[in-house]
N, C-alpha and C. Protein backbone atom coordinates (compact mmCIF):
# COMPACT_ATOMS: atom_id res chain seq x y z
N UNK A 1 21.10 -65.58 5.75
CA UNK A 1 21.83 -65.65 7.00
C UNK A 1 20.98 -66.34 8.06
N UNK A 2 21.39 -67.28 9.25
CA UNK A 2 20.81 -68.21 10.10
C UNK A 2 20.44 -67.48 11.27
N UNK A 3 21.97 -66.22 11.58
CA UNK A 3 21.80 -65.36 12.69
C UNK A 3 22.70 -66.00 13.43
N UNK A 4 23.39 -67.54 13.16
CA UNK A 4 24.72 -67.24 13.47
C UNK A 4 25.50 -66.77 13.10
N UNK A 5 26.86 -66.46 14.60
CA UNK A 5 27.55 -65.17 14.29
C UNK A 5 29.01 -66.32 13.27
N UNK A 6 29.14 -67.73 13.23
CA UNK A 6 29.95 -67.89 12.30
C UNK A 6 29.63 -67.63 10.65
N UNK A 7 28.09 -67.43 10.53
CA UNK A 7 27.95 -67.56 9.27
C UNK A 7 28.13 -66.39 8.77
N UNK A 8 28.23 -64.91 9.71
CA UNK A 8 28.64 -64.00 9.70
C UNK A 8 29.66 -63.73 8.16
N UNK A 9 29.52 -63.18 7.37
CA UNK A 9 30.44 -62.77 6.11
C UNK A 9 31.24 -60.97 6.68
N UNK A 10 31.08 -60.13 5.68
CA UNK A 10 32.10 -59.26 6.27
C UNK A 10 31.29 -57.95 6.51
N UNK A 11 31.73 -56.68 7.48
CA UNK A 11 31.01 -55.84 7.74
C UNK A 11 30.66 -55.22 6.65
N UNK A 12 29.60 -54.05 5.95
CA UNK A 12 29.20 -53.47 4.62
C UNK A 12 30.59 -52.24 4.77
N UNK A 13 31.34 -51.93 5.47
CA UNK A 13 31.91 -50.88 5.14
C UNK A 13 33.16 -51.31 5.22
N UNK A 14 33.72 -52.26 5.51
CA UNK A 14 35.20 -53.02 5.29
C UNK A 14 35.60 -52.88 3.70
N UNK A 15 36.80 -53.35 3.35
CA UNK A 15 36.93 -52.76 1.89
C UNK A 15 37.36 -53.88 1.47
N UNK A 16 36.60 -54.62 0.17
CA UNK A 16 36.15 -55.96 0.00
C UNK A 16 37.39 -56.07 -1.99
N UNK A 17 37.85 -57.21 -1.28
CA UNK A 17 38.34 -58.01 -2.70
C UNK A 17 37.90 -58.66 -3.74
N UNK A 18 37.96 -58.66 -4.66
CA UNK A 18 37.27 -59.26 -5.84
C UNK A 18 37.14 -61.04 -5.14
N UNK A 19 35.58 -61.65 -4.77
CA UNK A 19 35.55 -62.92 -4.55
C UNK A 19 35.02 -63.26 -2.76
N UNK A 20 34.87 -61.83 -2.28
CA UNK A 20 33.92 -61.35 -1.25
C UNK A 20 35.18 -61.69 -0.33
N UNK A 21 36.22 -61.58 -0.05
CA UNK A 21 37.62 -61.64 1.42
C UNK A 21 37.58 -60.25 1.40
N UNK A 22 38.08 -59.61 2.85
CA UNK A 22 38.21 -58.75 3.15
C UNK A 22 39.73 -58.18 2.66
N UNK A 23 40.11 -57.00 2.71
CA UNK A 23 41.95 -56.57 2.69
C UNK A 23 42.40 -56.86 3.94
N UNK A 24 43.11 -57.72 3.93
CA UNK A 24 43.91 -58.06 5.24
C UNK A 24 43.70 -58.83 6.28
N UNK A 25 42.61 -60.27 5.89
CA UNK A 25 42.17 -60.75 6.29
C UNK A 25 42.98 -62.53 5.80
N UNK A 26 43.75 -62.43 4.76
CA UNK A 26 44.50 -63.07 4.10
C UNK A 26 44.15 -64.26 3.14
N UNK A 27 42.63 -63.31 2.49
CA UNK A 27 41.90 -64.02 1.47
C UNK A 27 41.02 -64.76 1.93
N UNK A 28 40.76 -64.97 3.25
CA UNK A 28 39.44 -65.68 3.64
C UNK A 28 38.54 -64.80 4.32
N UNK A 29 37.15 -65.06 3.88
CA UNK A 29 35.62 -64.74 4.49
C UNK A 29 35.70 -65.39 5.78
N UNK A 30 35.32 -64.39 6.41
CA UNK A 30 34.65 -65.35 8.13
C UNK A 30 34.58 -66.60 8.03
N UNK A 31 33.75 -66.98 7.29
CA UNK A 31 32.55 -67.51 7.18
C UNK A 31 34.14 -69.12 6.81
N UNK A 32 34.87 -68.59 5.39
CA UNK A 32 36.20 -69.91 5.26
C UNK A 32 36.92 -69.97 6.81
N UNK A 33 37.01 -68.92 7.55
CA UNK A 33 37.77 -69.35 9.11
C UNK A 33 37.02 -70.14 10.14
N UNK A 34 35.84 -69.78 9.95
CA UNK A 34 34.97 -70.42 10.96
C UNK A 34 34.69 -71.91 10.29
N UNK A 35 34.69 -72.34 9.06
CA UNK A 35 34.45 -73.56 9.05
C UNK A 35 35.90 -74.11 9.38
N UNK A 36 37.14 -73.57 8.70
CA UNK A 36 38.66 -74.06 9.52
C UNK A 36 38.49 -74.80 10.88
N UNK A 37 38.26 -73.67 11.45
CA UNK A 37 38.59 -74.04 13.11
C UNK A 37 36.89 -74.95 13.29
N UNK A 38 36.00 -75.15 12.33
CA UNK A 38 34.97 -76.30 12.53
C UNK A 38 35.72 -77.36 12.38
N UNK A 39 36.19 -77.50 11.28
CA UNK A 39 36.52 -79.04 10.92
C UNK A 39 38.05 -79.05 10.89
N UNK A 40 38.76 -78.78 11.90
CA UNK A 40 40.14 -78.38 12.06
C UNK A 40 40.77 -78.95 10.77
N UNK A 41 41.09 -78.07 9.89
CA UNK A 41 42.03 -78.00 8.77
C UNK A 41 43.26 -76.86 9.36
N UNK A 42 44.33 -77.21 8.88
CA UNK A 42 45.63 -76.53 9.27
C UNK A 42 46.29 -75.75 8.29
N UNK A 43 46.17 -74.44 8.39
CA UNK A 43 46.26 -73.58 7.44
C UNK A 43 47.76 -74.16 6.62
N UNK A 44 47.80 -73.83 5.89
CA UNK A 44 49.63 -73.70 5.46
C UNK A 44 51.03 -73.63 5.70
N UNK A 45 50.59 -72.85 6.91
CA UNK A 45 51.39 -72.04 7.45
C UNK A 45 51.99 -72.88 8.39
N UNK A 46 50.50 -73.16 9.45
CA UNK A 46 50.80 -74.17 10.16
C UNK A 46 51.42 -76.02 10.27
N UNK A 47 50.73 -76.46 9.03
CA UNK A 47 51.23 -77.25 8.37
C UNK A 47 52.98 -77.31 8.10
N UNK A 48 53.60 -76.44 7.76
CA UNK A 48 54.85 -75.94 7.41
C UNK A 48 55.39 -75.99 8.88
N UNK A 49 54.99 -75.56 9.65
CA UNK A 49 55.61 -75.32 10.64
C UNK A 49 55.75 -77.07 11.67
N UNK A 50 54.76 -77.65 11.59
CA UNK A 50 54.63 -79.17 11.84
C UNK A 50 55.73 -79.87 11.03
N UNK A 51 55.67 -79.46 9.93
CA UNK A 51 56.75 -80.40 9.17
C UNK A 51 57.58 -80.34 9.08
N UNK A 52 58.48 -79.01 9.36
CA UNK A 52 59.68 -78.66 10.10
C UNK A 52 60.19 -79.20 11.46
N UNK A 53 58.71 -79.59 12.40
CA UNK A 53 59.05 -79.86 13.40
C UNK A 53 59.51 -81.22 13.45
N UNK A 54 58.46 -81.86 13.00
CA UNK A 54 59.05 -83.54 12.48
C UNK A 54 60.21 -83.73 11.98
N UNK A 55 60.42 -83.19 10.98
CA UNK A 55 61.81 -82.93 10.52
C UNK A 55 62.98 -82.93 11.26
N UNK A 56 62.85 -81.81 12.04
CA UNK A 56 63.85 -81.59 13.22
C UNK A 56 64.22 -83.00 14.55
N UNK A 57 63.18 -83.02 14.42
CA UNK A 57 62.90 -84.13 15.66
C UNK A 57 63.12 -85.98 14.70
N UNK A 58 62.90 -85.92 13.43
CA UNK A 58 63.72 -87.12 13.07
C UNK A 58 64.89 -86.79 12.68
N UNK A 59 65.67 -85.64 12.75
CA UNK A 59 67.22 -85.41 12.32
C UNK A 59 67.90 -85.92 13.84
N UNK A 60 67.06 -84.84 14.99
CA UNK A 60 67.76 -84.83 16.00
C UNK A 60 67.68 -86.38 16.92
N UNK A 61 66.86 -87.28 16.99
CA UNK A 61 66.82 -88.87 17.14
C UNK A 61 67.45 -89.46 16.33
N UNK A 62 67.78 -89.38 15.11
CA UNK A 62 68.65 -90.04 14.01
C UNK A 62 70.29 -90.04 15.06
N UNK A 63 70.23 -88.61 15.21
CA UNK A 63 72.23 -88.23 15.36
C UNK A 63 71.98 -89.16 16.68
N UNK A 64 71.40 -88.22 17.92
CA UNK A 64 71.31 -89.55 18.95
C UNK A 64 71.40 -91.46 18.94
N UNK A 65 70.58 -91.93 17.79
CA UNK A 65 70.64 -93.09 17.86
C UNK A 65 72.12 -93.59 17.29
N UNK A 66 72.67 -92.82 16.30
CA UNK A 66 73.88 -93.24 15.61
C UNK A 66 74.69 -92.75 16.84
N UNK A 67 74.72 -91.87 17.95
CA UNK A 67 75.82 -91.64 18.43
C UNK A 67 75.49 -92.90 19.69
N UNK A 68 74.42 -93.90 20.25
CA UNK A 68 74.05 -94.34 21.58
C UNK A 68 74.76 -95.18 20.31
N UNK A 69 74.31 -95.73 19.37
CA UNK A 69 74.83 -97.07 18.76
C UNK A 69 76.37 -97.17 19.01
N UNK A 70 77.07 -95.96 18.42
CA UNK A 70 78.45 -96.07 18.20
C UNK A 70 78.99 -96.04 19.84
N UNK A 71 78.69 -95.67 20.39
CA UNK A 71 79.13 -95.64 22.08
C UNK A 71 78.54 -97.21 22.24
N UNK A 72 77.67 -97.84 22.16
CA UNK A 72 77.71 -98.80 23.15
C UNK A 72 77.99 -99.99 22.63
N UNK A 73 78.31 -99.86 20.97
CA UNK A 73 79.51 -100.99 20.47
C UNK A 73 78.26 -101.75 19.70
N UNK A 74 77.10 -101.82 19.27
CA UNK A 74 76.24 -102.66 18.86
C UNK A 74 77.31 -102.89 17.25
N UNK A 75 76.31 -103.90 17.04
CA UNK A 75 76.74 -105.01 16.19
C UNK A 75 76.58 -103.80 14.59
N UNK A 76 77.75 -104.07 13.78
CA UNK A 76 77.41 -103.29 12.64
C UNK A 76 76.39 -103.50 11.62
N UNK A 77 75.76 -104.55 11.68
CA UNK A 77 74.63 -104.99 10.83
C UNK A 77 73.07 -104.25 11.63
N UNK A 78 73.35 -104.34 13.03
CA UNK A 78 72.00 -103.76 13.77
C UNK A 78 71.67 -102.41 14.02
N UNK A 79 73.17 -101.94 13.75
CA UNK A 79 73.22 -100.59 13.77
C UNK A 79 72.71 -99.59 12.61
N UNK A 80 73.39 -100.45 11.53
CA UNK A 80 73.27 -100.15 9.96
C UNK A 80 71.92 -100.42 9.65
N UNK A 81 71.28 -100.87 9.71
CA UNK A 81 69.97 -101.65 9.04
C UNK A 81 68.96 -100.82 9.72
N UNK A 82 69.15 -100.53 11.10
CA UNK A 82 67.80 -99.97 11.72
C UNK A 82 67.88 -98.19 11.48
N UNK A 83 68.94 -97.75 11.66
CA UNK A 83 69.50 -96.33 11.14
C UNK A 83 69.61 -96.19 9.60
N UNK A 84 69.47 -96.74 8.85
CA UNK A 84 68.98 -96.81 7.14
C UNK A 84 67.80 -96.85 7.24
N UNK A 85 67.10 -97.73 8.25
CA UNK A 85 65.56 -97.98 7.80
C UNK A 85 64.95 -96.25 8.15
N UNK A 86 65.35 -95.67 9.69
CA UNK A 86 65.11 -94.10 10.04
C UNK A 86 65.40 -93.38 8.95
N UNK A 87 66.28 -93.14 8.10
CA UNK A 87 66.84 -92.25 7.69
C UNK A 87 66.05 -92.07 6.16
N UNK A 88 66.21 -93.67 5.88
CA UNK A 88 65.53 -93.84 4.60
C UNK A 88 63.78 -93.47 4.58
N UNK A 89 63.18 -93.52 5.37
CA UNK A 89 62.06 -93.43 5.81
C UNK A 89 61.67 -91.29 5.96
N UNK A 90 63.10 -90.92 6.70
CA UNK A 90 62.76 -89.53 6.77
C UNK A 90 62.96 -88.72 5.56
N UNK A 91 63.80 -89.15 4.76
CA UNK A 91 64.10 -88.52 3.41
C UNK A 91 63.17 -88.82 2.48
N UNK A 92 62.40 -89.55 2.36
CA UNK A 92 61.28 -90.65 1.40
C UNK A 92 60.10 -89.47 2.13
N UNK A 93 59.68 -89.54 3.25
CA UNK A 93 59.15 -88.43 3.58
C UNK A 93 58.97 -86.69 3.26
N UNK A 94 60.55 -86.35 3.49
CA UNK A 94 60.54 -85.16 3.26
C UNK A 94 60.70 -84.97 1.69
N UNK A 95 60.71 -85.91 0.79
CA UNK A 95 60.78 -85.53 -0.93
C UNK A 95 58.95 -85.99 -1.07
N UNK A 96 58.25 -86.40 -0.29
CA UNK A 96 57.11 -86.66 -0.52
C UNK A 96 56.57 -85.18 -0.31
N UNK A 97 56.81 -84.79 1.03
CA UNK A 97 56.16 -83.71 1.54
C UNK A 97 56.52 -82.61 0.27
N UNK A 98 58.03 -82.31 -0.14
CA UNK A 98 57.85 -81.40 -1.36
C UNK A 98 57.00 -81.95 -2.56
N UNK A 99 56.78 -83.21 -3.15
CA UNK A 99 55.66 -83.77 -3.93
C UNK A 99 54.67 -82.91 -4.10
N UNK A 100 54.08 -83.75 -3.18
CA UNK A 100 52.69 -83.40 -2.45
C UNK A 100 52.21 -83.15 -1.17
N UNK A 101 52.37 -81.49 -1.07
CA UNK A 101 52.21 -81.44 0.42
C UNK A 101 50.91 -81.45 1.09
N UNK A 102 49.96 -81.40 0.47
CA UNK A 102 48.39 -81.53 1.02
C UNK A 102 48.35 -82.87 1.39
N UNK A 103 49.06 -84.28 0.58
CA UNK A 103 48.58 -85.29 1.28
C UNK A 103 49.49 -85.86 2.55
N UNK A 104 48.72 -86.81 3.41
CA UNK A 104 49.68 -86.99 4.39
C UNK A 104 50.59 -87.98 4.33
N UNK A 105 50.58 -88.70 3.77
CA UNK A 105 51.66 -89.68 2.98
C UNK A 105 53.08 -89.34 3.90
N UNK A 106 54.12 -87.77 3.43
CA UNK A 106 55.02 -87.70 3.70
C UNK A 106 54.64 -87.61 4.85
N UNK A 107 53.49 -86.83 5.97
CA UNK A 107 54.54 -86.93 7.33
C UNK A 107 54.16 -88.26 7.79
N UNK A 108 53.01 -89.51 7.41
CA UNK A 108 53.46 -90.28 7.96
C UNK A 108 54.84 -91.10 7.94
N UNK A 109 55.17 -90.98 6.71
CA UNK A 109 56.54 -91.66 6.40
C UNK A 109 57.61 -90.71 7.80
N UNK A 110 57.63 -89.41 7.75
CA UNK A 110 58.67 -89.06 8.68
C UNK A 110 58.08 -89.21 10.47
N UNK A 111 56.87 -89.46 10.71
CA UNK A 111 56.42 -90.07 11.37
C UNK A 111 56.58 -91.42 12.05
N UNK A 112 56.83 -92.48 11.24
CA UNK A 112 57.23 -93.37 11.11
C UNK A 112 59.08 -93.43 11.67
N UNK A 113 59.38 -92.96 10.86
CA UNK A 113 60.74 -92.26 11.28
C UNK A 113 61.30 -91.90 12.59
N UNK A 114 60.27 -91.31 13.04
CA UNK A 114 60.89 -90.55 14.31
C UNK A 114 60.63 -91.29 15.47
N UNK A 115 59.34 -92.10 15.07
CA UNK A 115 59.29 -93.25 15.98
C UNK A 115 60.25 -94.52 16.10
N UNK A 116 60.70 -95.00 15.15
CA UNK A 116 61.48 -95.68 14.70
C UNK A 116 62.85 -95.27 15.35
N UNK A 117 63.38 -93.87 15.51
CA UNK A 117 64.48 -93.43 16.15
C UNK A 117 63.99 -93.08 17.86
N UNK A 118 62.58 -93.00 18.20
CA UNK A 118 62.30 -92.86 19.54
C UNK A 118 62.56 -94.47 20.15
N UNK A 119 62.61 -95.79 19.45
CA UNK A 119 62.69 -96.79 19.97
C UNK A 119 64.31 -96.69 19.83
N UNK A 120 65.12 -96.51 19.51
CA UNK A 120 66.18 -96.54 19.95
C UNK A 120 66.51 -95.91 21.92
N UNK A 121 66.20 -95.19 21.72
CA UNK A 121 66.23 -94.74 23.08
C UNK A 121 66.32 -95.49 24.04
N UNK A 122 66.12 -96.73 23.93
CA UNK A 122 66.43 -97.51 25.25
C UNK A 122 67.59 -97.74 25.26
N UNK A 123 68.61 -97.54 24.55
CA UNK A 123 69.60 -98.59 23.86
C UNK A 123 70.61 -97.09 24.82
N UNK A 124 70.03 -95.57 25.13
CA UNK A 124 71.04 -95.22 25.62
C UNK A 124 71.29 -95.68 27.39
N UNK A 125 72.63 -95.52 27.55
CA UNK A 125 73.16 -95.85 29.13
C UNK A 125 72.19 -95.05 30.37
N UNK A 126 71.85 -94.20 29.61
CA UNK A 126 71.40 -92.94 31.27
C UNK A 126 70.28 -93.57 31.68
N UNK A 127 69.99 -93.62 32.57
CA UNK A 127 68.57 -94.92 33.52
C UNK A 127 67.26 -94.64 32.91
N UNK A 128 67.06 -92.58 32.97
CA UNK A 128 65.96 -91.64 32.76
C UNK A 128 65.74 -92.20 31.25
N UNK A 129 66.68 -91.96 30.21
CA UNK A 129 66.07 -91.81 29.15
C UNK A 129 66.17 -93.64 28.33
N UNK A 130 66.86 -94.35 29.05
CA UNK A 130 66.72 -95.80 29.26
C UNK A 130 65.22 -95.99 29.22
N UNK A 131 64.91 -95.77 30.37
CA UNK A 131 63.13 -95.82 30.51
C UNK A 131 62.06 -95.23 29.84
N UNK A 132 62.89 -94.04 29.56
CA UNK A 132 61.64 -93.78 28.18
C UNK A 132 61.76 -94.31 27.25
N UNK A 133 62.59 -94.80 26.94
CA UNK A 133 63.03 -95.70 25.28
C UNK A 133 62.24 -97.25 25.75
N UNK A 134 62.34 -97.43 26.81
CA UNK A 134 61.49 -98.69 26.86
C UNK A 134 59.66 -98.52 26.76
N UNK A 135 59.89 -97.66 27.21
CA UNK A 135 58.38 -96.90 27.70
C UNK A 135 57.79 -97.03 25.65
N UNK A 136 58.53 -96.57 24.73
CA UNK A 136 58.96 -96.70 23.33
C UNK A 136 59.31 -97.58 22.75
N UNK A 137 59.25 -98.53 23.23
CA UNK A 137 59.73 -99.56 22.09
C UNK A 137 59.15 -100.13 21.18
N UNK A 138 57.72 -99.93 21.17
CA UNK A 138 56.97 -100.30 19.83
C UNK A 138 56.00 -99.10 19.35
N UNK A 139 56.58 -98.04 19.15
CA UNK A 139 56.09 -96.71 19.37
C UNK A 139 55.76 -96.65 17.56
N UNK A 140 56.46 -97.37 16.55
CA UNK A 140 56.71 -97.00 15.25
C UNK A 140 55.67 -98.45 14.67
N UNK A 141 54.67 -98.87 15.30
CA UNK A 141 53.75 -100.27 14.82
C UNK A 141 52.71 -99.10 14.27
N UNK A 142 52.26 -98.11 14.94
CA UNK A 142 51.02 -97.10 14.53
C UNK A 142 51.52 -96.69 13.78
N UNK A 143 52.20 -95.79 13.16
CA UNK A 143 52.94 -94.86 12.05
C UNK A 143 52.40 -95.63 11.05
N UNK A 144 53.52 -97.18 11.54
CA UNK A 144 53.99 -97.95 10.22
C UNK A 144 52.46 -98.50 9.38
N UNK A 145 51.85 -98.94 10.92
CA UNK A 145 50.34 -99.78 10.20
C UNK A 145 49.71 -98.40 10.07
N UNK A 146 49.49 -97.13 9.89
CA UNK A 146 48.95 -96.38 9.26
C UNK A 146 49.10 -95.47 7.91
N UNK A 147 50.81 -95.96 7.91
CA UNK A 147 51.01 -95.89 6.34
C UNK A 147 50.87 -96.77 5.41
N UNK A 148 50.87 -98.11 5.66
CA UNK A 148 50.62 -99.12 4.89
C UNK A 148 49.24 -98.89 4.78
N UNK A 149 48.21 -98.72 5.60
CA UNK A 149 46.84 -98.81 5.01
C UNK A 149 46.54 -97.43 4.28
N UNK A 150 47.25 -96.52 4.04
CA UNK A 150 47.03 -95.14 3.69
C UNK A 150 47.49 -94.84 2.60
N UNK A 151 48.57 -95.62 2.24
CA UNK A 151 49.19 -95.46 1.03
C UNK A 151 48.30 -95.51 -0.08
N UNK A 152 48.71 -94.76 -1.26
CA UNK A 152 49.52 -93.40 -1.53
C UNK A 152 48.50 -92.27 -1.31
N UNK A 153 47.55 -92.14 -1.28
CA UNK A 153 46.99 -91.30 -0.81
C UNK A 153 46.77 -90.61 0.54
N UNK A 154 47.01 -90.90 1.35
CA UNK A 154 47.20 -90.62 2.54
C UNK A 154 45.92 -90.80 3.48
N UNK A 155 44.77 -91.32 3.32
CA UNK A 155 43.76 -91.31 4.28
C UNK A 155 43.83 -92.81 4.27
N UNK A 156 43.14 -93.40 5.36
CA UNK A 156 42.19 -94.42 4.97
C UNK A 156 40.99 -94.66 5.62
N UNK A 157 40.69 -95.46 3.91
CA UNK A 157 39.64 -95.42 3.35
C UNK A 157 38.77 -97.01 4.15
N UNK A 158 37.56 -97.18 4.79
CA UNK A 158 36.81 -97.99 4.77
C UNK A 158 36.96 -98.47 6.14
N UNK A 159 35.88 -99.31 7.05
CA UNK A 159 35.93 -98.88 8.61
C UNK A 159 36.42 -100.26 9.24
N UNK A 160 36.85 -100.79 8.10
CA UNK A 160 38.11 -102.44 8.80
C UNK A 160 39.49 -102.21 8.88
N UNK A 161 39.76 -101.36 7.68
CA UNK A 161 41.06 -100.45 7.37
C UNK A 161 41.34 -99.36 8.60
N UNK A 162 40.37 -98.71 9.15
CA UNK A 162 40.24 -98.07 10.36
C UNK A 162 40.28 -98.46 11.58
N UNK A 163 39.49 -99.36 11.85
CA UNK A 163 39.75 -100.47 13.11
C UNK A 163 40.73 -100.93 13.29
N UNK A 164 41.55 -101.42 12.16
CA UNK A 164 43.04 -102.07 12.20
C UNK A 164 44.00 -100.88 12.94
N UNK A 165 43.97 -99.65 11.84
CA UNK A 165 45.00 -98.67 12.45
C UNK A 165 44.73 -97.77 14.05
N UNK A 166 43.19 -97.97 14.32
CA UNK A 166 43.12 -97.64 15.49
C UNK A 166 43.88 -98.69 16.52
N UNK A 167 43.70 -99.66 16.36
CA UNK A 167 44.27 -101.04 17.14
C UNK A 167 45.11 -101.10 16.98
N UNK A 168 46.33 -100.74 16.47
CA UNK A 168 47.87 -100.49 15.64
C UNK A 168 48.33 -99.18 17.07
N UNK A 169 47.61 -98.36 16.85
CA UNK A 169 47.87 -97.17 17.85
C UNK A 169 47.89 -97.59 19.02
N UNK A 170 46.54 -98.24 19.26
CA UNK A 170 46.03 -98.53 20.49
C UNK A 170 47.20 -99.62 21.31
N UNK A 171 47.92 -100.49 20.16
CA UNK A 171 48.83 -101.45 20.79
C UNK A 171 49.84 -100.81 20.89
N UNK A 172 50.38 -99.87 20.50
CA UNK A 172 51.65 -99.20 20.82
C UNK A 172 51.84 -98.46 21.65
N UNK A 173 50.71 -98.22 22.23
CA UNK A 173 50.63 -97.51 23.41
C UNK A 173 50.79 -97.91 24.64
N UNK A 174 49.76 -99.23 24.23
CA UNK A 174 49.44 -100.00 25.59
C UNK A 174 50.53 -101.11 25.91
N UNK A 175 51.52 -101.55 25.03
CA UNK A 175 52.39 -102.32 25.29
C UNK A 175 53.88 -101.83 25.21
């Protein structure tokens, strides 16, 4: 022991599980929580709960964009093509995420997605959310250039591949 209190394991009179976790501690040693919240990993739980949220939030921009499209008469090819590309993108996602849910693959794909339906937003009539959709309009260049360099594994790998997708972010922000 260092005598820090993360390296801390469990008190001698707590009542210990085969593999040194405490009962009711939910299978982790101090010692697995404290490196968690070191190197922020997102329990399961939480994870689940993110990907629900994405989820929600590319269903609920999807219906919006199909309903601003169909109200303001756009062309059926521009309508169709960019609302396939959202949709196709969130479902390709969410069968990834059941795949493989440790890698990030699926939420960038629904990521991608939701950005992709946040640039619609200009396209509605109301002034307020007019302006945020503009404020959005190239909101889905980071997603996109960070799934292409990430694919299929979900990280990327090597610090030109990194520079690119930081600069991918960095332009979608700034323009």
């Amino acid at each position: 022991m260092s005598g820090d209190p993360e390296d801390a394991t469990v008190a001698h009179d707590a009542p210990v599980r085969a593999g040194g976790s405490t009962v009711g501690d939910g299978g982790r040693t101090v010692r697995d929580r404290a490196a968690r919240r070191r190197h922020g990993v997102w329990t399961p739980r939480a994870q689940r709960r993110l990907d629900q949220l994405l989820v929600t939030m590319g269903v609920a921009l999807a219906a919006h964009a199909v309903w601003v499209k169909v109200h303001t008469q756009r062309s059926g090819w521009e309508a169709g093509t960019t609302t396939t590309t959202g949709v196709l993108f969130l479902l390709a996602g969410v069968i990834r995420l059941r795949v493989a849910p440790t890698r990030m693959t699926g939420r960038l794909m629904i990521a991608v997605a939701v950005a992709a339906f946040a640039e619609d937003l200009q396209l509605n009539p109301h002034p307020w959310v007019h302006t945020l959709g503009i404020a959005m309009r190239t909101a889905s260049n980071g997603p996109l250039t960070h799934l292409v360099l990430a694919f299929p594994y979900g990280r990327v790998f090597g610090r030109a591949a990194r520079m690119v997708t930081v600069t991918a972010y960095a332009m979608s922000v700034a323009s």
